[in-house]
N, C-alpha and C. Protein backbone atom coordinates (compact mmCIF):
# COMPACT_ATOMS: atom_id res chain seq x y z
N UNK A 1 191.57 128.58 160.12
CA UNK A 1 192.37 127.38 160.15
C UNK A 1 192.20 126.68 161.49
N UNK A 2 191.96 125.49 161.49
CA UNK A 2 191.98 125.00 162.57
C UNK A 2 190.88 124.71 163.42
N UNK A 3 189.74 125.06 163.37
CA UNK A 3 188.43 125.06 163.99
C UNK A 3 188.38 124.18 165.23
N UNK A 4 188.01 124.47 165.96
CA UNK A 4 188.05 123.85 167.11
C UNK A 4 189.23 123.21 168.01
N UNK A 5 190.83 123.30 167.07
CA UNK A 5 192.02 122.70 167.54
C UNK A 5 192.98 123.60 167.66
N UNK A 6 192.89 123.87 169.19
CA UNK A 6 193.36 125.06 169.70
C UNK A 6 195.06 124.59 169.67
N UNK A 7 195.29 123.43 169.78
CA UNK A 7 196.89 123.78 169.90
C UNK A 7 197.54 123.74 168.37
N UNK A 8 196.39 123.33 167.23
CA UNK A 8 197.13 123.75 165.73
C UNK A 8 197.03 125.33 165.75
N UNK A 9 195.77 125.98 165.83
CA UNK A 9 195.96 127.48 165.96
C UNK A 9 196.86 128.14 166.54
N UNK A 10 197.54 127.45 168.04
CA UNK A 10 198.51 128.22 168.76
C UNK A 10 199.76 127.81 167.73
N UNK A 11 200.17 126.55 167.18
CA UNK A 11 201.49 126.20 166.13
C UNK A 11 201.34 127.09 165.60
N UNK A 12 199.94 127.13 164.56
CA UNK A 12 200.11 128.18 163.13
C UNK A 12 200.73 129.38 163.25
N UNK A 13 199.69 130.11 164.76
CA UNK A 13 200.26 131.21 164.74
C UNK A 13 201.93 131.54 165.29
N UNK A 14 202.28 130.51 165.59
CA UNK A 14 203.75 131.02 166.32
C UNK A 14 204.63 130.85 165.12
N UNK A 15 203.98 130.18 163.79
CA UNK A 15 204.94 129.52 162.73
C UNK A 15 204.75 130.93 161.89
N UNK A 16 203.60 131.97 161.93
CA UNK A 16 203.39 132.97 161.54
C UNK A 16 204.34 133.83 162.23
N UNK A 17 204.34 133.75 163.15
CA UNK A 17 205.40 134.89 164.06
C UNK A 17 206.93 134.48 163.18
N UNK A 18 207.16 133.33 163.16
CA UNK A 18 208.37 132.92 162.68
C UNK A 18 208.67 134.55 161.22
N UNK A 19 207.58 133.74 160.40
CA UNK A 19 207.37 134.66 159.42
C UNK A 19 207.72 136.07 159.12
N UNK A 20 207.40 136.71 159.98
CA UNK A 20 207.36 137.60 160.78
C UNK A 20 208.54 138.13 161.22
N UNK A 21 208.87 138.18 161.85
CA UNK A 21 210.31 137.67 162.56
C UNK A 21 211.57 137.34 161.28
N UNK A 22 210.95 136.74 160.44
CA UNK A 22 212.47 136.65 159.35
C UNK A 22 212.54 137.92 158.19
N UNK A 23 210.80 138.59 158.28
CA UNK A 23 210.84 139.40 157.05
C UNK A 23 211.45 140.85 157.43
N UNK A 24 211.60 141.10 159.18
CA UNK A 24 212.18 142.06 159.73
C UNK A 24 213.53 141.74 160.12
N UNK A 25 214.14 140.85 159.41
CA UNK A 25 215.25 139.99 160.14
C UNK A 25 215.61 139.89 161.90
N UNK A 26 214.84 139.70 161.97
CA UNK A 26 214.57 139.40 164.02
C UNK A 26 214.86 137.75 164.07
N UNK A 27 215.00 137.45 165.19
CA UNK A 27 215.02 135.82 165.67
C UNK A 27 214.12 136.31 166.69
N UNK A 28 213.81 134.78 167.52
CA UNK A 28 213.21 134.63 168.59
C UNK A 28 213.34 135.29 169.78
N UNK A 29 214.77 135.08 169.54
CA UNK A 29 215.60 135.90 171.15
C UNK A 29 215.71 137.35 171.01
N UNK A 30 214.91 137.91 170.10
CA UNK A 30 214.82 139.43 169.99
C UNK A 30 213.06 139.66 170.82
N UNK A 31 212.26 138.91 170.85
CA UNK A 31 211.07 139.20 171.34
C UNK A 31 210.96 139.64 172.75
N UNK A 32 210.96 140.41 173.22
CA UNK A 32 210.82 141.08 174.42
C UNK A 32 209.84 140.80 175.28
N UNK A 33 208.59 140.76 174.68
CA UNK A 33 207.56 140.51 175.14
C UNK A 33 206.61 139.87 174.42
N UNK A 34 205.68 139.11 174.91
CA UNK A 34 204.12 138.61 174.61
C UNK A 34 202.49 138.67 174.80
N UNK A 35 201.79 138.86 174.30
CA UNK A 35 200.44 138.87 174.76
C UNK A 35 199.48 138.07 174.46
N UNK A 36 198.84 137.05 174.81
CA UNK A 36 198.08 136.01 174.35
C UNK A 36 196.80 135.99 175.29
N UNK A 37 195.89 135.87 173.88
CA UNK A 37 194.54 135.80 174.29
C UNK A 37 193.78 134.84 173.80
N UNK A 38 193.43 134.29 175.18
CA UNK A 38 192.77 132.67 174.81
C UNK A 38 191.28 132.54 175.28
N UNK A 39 190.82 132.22 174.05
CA UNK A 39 189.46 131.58 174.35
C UNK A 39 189.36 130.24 175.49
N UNK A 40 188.57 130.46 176.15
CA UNK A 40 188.60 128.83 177.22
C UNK A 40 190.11 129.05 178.06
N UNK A 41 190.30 130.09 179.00
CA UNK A 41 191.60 130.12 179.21
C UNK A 41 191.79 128.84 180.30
N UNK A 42 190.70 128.65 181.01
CA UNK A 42 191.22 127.65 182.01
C UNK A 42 190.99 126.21 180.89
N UNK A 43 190.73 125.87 179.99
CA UNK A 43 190.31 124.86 179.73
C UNK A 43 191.79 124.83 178.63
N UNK A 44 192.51 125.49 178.07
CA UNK A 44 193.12 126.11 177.12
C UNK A 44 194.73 126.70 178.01
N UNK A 45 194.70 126.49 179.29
CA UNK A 45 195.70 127.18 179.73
C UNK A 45 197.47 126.31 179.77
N UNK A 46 197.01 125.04 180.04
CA UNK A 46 198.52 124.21 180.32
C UNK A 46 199.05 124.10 178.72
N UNK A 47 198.50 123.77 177.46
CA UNK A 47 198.86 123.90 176.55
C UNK A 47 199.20 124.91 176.08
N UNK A 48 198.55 126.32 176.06
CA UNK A 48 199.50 127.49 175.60
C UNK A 48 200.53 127.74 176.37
N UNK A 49 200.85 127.31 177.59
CA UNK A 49 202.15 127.41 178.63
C UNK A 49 203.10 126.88 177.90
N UNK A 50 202.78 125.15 177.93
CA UNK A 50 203.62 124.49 176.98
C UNK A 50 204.38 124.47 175.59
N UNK A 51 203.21 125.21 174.72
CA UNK A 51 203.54 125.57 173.49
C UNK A 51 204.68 126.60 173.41
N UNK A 52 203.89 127.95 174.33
CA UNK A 52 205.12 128.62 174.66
C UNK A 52 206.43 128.62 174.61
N UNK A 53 206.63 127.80 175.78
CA UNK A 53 207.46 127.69 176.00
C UNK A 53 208.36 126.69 175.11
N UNK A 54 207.70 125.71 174.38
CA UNK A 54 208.61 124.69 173.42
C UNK A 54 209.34 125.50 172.36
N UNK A 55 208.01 127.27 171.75
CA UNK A 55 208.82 127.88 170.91
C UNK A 55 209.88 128.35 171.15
N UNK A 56 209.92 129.28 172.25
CA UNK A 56 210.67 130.23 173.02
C UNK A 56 211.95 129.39 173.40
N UNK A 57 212.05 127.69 174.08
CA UNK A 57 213.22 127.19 174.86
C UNK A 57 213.39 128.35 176.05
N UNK A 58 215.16 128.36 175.93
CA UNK A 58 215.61 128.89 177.13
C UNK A 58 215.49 130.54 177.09
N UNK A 59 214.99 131.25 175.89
CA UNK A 59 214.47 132.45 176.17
C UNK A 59 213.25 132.55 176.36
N UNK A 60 213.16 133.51 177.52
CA UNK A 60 211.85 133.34 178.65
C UNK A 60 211.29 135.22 178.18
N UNK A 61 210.66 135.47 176.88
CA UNK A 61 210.77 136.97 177.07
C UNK A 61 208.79 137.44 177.94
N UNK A 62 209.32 138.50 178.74
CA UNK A 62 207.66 138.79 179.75
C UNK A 62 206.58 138.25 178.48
N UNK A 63 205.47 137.73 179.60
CA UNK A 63 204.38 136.51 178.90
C UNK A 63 203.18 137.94 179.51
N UNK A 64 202.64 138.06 178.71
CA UNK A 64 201.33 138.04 179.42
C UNK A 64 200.00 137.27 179.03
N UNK A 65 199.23 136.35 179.50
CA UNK A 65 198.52 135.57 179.12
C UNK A 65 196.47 136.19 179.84
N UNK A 66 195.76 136.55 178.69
CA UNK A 66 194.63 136.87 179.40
C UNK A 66 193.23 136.30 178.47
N UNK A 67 191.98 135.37 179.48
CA UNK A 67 191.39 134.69 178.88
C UNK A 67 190.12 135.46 178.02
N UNK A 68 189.68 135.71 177.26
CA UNK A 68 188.96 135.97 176.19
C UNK A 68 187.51 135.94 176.13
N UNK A 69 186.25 136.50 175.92
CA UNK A 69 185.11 135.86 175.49
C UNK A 69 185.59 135.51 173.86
N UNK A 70 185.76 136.42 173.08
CA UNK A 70 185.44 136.31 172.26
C UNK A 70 186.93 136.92 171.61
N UNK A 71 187.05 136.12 169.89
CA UNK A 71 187.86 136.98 169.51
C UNK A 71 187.68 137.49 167.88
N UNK A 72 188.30 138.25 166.39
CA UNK A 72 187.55 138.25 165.64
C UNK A 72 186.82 137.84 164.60
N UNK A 73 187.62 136.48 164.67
CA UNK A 73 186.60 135.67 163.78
C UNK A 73 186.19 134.14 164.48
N UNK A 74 185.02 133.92 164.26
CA UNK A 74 184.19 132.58 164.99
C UNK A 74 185.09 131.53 165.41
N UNK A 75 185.88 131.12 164.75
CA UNK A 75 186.17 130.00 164.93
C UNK A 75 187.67 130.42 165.67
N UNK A 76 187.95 131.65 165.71
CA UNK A 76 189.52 132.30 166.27
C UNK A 76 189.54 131.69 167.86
N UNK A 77 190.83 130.89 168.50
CA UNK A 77 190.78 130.47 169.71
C UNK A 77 192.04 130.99 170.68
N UNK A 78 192.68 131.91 169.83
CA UNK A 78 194.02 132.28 170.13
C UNK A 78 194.44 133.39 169.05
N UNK A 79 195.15 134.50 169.69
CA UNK A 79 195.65 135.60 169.29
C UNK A 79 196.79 135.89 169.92
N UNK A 80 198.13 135.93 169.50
CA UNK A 80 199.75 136.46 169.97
C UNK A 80 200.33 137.23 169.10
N UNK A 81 200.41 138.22 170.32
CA UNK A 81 200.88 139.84 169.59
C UNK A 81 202.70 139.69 170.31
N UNK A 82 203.00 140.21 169.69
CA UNK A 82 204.99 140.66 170.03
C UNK A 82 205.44 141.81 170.02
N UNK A 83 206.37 141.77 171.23
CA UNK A 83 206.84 143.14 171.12
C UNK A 83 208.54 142.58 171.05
N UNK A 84 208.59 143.48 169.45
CA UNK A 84 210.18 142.86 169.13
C UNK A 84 211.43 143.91 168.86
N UNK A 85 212.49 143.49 170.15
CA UNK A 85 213.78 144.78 170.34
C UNK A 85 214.44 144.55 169.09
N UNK A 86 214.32 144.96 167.43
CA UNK A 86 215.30 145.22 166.44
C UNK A 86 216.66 145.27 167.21
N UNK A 87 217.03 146.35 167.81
CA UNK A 87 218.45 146.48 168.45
C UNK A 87 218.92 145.94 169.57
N UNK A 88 217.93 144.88 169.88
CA UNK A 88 218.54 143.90 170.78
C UNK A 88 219.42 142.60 169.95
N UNK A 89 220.55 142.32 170.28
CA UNK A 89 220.82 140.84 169.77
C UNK A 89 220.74 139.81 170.42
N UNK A 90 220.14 138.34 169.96
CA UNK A 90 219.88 137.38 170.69
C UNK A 90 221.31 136.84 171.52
């Protein structure tokens, strides 16, 4: 999805996390942590900040952001993994 339009890939996938997130009944403010791996990180970097952060708002959960050669499929420009506290409440 998305070929070459890295900030629809970063939406999709955070709209996937959503997904995600409702089928374990979690919210946002349960995510603890992040890991994102970006193709083109310097070219690719102020927009995944931004995106970020537009999903997240005022919960800030640890980011880690690291740039990529490659990821597993061709046209893939972005990958975000979660680490989500069930027994935390937002």
């Amino acid at each position: 999805m998305g070929a070459g339009d890295f900030e629809l890939q970063v939406r999709t996938t955070l709209e996937n996390l959503d997904l995600v997130l409702k089928r374990f009944g979690a919210e946002r403010g349960q995510v603890a942590e992040t890991t994102v791996l970006v193709r083109n990180l310097r070219e690719n970097f102020d927009t995944t900040a931004r995106l970020h952060a537009e999903y997240f708002g005022e919960h800030r959960p640890a980011s880690t952001v690291m740039g990529v050669s490659d990821l597993a499929l061709p046209d893939q420009l972005v990958e975000i993994g979660a680490l989500v506290r069930l027994d935390a409440r937002p």
